[in-house]
ModelCIF file with pLDDT and N, C-alpha, C, O atoms, coordinates in Angstrom:
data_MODEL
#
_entry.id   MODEL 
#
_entity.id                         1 
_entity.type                       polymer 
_entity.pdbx_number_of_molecules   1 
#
_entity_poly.entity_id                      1 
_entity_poly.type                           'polypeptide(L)' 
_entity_poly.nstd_linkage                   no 
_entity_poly.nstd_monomer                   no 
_entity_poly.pdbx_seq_one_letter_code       
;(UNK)(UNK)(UNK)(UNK)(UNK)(UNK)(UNK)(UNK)(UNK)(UNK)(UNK)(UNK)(UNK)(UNK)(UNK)(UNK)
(UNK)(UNK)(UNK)(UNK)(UNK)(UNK)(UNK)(UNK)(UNK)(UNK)(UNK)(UNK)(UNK)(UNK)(UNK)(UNK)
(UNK)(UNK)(UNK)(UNK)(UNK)(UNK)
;
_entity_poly.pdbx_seq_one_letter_code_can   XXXXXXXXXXXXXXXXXXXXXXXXXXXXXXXXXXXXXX 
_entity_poly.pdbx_strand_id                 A 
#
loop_
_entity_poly_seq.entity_id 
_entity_poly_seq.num 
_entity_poly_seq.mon_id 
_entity_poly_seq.hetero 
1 1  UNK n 
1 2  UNK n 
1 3  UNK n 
1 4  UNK n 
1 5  UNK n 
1 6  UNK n 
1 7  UNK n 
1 8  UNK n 
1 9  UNK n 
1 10 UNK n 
1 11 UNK n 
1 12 UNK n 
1 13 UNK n 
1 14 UNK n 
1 15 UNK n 
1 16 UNK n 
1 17 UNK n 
1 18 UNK n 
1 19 UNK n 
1 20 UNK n 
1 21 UNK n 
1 22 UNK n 
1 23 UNK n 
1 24 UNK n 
1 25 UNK n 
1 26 UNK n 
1 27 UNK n 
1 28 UNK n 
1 29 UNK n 
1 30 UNK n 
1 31 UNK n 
1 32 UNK n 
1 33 UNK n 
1 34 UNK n 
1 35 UNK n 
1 36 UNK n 
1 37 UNK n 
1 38 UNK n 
#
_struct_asym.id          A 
_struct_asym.entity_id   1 
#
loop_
_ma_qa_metric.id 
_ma_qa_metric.mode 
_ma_qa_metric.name 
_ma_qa_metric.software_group_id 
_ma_qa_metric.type 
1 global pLDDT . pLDDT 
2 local  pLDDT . pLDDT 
#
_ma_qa_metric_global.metric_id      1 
_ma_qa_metric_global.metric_value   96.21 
_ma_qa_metric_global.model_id       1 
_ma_qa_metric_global.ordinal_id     1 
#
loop_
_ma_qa_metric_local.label_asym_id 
_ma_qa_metric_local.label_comp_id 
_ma_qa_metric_local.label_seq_id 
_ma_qa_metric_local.metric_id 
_ma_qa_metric_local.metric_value 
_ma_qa_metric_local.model_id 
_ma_qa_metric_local.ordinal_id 
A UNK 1  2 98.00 1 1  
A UNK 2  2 98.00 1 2  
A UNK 3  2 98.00 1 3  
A UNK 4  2 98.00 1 4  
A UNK 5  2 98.00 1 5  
A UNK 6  2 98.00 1 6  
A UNK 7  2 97.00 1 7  
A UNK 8  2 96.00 1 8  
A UNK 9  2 97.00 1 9  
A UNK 10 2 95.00 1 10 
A UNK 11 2 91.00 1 11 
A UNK 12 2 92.00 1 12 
A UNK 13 2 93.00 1 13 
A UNK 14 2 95.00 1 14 
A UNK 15 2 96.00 1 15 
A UNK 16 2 94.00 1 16 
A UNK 17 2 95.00 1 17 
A UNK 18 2 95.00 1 18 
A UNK 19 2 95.00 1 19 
A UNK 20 2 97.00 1 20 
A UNK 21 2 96.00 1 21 
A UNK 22 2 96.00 1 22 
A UNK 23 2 97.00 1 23 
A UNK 24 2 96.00 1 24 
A UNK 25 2 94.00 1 25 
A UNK 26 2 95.00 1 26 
A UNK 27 2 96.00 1 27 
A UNK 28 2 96.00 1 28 
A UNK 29 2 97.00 1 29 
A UNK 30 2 97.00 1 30 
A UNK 31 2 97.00 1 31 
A UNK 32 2 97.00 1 32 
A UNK 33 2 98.00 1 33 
A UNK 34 2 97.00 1 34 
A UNK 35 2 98.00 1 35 
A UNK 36 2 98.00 1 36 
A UNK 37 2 98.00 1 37 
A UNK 38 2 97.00 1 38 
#
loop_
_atom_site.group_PDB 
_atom_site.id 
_atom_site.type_symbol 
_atom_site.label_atom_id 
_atom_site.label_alt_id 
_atom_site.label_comp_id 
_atom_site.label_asym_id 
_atom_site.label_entity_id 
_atom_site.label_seq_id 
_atom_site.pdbx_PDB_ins_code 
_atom_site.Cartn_x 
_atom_site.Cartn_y 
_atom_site.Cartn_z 
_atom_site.occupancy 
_atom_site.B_iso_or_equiv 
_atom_site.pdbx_formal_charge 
_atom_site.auth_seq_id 
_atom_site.auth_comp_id 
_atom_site.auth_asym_id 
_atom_site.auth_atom_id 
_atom_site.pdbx_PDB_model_num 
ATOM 1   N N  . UNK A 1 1  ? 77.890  91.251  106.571 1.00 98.00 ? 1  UNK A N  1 
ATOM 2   C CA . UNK A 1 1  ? 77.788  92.655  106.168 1.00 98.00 ? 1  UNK A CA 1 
ATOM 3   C C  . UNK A 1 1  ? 78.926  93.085  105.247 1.00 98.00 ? 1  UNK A C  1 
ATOM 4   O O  . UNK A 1 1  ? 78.771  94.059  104.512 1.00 98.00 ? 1  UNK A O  1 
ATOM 5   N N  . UNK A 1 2  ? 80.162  92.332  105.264 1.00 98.00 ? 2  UNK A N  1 
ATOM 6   C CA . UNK A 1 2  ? 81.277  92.604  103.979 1.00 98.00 ? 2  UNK A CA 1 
ATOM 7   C C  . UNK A 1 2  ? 81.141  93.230  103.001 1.00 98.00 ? 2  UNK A C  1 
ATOM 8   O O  . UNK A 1 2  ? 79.924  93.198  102.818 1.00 98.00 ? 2  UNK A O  1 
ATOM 9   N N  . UNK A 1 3  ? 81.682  93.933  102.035 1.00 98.00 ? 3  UNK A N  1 
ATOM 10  C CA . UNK A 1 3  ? 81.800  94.409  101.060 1.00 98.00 ? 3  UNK A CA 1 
ATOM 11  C C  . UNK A 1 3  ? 82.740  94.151  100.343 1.00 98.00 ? 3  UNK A C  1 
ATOM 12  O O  . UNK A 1 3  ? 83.709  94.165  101.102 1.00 98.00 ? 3  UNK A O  1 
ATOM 13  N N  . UNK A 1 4  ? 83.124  93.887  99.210  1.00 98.00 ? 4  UNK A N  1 
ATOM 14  C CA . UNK A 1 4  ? 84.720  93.749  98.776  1.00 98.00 ? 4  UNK A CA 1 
ATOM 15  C C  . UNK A 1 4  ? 84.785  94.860  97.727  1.00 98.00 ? 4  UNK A C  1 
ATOM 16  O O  . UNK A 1 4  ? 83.941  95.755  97.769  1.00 98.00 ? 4  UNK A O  1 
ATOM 17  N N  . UNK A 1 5  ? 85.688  94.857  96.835  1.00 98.00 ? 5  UNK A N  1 
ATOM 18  C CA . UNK A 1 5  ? 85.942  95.691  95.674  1.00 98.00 ? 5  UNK A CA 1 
ATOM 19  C C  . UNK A 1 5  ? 86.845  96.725  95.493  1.00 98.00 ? 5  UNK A C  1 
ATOM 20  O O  . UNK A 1 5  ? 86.956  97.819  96.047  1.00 98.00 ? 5  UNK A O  1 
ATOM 21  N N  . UNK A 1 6  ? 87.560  96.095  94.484  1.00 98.00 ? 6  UNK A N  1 
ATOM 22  C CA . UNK A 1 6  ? 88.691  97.193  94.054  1.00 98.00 ? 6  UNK A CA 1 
ATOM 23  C C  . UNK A 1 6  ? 88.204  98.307  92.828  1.00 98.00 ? 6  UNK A C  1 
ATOM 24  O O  . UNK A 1 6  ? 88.086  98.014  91.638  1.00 98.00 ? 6  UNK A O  1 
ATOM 25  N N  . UNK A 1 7  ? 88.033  99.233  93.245  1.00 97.00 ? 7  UNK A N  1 
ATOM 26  C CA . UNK A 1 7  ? 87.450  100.416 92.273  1.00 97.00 ? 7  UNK A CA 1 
ATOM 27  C C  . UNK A 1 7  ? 88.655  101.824 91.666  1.00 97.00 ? 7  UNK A C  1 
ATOM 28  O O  . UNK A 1 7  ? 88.454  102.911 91.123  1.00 97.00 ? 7  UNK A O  1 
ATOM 29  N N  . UNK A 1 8  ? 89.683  101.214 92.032  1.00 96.00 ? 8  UNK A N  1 
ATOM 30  C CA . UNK A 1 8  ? 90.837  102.279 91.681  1.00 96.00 ? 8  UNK A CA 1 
ATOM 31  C C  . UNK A 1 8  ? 90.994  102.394 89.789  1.00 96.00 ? 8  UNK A C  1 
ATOM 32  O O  . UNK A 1 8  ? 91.618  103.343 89.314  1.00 96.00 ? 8  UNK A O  1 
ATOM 33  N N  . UNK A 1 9  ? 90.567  101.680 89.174  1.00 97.00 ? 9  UNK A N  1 
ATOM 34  C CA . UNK A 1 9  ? 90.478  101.917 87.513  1.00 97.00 ? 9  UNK A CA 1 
ATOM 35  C C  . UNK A 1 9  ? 89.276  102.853 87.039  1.00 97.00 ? 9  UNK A C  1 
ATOM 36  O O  . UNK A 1 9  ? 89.430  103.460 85.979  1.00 97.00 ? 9  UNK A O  1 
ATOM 37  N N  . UNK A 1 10 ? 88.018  103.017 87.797  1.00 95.00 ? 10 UNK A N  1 
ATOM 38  C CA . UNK A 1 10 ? 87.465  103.516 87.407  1.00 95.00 ? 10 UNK A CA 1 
ATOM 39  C C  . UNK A 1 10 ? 87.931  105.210 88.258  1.00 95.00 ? 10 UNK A C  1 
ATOM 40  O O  . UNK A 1 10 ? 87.385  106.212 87.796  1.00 95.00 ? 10 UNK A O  1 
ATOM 41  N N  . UNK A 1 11 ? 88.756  105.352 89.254  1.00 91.00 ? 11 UNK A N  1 
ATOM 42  C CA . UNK A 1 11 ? 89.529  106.330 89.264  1.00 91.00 ? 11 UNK A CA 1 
ATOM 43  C C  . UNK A 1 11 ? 91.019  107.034 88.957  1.00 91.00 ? 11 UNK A C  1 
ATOM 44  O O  . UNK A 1 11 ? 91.694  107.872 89.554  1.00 91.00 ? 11 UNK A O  1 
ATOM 45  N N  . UNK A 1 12 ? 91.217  106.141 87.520  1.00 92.00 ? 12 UNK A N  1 
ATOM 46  C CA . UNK A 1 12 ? 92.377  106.339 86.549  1.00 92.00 ? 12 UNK A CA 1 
ATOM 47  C C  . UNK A 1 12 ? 93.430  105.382 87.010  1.00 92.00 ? 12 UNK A C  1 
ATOM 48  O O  . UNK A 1 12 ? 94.234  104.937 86.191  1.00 92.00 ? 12 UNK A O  1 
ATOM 49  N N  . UNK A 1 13 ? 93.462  105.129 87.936  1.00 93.00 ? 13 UNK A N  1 
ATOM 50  C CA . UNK A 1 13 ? 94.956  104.365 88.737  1.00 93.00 ? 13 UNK A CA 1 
ATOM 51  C C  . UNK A 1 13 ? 94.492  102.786 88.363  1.00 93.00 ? 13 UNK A C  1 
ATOM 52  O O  . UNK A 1 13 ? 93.572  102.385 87.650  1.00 93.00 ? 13 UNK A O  1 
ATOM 53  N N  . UNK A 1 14 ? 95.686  101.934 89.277  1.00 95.00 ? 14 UNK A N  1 
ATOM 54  C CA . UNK A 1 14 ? 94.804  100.614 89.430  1.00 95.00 ? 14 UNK A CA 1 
ATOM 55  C C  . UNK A 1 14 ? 95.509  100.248 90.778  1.00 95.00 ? 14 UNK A C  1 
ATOM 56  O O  . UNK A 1 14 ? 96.447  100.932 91.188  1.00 95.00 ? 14 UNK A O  1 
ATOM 57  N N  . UNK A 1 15 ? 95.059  99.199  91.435  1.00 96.00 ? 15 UNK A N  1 
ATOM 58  C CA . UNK A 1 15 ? 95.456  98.369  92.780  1.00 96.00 ? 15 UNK A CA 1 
ATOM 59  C C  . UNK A 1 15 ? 97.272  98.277  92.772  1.00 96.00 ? 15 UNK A C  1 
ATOM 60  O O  . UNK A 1 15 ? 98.063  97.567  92.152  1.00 96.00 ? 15 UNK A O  1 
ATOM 61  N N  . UNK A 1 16 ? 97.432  99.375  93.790  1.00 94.00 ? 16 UNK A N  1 
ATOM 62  C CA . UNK A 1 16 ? 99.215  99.150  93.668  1.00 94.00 ? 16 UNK A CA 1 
ATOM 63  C C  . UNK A 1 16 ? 99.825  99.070  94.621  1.00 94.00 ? 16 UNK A C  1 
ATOM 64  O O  . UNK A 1 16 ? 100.894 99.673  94.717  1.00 94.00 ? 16 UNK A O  1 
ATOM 65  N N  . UNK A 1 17 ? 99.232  98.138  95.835  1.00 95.00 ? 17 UNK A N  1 
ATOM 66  C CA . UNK A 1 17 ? 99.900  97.957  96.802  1.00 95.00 ? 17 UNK A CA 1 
ATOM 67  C C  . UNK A 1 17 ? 99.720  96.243  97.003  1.00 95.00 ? 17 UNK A C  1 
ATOM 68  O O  . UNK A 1 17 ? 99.086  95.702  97.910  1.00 95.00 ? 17 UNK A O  1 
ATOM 69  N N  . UNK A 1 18 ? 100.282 95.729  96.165  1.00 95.00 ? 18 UNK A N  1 
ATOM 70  C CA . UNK A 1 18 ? 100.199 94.289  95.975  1.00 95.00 ? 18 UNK A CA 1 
ATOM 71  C C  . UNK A 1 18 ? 99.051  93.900  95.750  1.00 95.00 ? 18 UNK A C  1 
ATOM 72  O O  . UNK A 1 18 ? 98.882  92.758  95.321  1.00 95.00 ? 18 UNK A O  1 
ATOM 73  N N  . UNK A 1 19 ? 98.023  94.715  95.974  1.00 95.00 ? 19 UNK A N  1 
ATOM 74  C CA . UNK A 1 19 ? 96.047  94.017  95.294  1.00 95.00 ? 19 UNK A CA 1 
ATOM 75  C C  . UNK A 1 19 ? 96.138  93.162  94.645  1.00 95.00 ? 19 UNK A C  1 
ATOM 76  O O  . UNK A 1 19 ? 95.709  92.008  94.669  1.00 95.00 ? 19 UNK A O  1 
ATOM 77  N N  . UNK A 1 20 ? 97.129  94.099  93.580  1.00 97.00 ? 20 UNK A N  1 
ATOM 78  C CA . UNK A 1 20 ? 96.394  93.074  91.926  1.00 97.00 ? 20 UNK A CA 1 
ATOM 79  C C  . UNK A 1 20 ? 97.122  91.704  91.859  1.00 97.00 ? 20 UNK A C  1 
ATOM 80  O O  . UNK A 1 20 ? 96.642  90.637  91.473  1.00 97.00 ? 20 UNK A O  1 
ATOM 81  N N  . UNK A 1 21 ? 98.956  92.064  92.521  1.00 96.00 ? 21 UNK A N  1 
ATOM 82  C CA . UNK A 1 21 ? 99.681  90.818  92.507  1.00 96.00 ? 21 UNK A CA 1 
ATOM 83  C C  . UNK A 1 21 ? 98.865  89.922  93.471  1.00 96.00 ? 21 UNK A C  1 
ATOM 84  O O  . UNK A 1 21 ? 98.889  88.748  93.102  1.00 96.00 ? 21 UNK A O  1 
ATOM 85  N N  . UNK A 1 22 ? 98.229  90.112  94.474  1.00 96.00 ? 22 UNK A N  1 
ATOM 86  C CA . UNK A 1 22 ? 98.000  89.140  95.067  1.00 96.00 ? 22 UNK A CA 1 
ATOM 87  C C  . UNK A 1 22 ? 96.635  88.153  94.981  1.00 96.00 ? 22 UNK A C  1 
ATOM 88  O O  . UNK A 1 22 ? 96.489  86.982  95.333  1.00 96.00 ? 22 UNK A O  1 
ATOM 89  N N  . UNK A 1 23 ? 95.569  89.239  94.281  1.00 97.00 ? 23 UNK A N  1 
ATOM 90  C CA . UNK A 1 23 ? 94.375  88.972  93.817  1.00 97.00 ? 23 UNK A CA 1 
ATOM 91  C C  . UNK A 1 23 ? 95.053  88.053  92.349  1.00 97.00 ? 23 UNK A C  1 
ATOM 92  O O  . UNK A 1 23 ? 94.870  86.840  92.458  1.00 97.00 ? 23 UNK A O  1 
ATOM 93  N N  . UNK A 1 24 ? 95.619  88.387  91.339  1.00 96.00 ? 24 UNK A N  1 
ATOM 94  C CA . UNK A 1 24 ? 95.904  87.035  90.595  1.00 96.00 ? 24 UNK A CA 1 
ATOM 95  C C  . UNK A 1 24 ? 96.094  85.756  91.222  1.00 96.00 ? 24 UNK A C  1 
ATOM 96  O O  . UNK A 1 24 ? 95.440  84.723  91.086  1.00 96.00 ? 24 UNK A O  1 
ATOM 97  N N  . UNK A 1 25 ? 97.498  86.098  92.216  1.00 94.00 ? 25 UNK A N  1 
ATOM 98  C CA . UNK A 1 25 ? 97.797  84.295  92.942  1.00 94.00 ? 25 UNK A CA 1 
ATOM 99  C C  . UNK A 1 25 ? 96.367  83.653  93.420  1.00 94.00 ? 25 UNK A C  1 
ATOM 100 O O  . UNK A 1 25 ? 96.084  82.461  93.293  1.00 94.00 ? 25 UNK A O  1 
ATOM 101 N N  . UNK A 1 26 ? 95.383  84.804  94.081  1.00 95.00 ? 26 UNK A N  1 
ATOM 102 C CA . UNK A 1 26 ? 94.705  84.222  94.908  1.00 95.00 ? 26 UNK A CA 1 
ATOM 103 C C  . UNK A 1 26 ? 93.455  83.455  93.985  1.00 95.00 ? 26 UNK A C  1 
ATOM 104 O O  . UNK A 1 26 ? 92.926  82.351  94.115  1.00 95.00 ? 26 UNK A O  1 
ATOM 105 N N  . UNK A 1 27 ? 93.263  84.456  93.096  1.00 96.00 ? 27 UNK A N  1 
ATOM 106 C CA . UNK A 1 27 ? 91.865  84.020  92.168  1.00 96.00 ? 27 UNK A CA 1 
ATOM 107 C C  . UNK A 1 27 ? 91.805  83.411  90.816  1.00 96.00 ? 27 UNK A C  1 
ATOM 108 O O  . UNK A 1 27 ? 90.956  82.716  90.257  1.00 96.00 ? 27 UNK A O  1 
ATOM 109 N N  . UNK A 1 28 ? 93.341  84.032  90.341  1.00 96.00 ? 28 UNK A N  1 
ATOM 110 C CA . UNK A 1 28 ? 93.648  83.632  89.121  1.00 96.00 ? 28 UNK A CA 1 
ATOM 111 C C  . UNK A 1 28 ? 93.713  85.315  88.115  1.00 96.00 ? 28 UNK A C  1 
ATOM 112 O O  . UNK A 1 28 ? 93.500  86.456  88.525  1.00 96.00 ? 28 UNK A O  1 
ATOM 113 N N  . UNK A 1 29 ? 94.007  84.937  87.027  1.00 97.00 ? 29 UNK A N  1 
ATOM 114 C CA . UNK A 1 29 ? 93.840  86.478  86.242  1.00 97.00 ? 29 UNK A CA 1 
ATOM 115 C C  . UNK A 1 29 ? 92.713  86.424  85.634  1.00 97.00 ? 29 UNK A C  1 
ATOM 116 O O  . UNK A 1 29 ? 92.539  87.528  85.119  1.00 97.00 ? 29 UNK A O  1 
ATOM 117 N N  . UNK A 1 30 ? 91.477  85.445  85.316  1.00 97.00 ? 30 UNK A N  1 
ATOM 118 C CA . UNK A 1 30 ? 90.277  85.698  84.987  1.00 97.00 ? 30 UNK A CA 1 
ATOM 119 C C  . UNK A 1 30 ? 89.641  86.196  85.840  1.00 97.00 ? 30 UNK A C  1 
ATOM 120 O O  . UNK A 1 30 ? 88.797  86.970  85.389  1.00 97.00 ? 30 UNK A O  1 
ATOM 121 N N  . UNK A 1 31 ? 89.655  86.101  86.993  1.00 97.00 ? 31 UNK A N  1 
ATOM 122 C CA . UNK A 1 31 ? 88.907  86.382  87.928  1.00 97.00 ? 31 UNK A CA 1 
ATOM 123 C C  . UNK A 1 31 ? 89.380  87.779  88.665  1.00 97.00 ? 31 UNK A C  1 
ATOM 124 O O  . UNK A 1 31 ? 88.575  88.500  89.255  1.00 97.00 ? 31 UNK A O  1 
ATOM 125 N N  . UNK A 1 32 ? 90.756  88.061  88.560  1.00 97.00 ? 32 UNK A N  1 
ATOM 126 C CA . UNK A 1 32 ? 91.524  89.260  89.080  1.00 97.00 ? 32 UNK A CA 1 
ATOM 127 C C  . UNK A 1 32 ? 90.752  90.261  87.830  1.00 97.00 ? 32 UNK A C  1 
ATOM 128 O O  . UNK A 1 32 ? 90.083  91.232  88.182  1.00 97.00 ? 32 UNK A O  1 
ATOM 129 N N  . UNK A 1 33 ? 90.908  89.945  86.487  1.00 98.00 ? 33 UNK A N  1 
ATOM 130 C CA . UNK A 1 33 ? 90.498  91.181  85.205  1.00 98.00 ? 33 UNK A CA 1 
ATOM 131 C C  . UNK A 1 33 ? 89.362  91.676  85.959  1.00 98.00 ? 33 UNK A C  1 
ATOM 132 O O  . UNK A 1 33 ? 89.401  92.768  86.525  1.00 98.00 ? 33 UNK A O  1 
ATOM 133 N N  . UNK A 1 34 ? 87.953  90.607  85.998  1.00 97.00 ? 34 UNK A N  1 
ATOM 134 C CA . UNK A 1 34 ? 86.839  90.863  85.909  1.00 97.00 ? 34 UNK A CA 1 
ATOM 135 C C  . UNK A 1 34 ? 86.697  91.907  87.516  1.00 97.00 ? 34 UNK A C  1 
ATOM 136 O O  . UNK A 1 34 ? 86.199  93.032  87.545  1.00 97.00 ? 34 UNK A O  1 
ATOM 137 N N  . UNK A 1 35 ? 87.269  91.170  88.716  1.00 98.00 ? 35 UNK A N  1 
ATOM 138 C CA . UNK A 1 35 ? 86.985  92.378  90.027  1.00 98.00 ? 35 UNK A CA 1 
ATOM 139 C C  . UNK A 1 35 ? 87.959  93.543  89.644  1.00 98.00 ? 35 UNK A C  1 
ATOM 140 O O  . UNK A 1 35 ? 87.807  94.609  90.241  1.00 98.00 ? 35 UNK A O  1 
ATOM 141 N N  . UNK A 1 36 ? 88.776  93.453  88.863  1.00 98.00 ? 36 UNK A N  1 
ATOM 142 C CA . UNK A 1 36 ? 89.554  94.887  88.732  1.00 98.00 ? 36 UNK A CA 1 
ATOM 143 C C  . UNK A 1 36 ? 89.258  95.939  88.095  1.00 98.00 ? 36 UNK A C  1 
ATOM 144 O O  . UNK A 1 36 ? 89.390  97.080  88.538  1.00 98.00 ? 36 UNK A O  1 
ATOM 145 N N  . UNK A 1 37 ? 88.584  95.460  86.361  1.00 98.00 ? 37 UNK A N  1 
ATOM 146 C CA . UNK A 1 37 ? 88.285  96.422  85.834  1.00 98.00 ? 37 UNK A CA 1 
ATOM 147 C C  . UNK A 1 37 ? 86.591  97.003  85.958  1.00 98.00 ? 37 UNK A C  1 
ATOM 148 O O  . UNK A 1 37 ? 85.965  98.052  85.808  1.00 98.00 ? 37 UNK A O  1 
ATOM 149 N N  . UNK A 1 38 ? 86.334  95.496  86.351  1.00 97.00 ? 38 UNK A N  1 
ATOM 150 C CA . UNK A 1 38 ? 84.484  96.216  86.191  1.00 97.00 ? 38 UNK A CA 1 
ATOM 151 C C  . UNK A 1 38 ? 84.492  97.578  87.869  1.00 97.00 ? 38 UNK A C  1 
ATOM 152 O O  . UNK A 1 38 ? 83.492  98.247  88.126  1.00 97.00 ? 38 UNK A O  1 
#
């Protein structure tokens, strides 16, 4: 039943409680751009 998704860009901000740092290590930054900005 999970859901994931970081949606804080499409509400002006972006992931700032380590999200984004940690979503790069974890996924890479191709894969961090694409769940961050879409």
């Amino acid at each position: 039943t999970a859901s994931f998704g970081l949606p804080e860009v499409g509400l002006g901000i972006l992931p700032s409680s380590g999200g984004l740092t940690r979503l790069v290590r974890a996924a890479g930054p191709a894969i961090a751009r694409e769940i961050i900005l879409f």
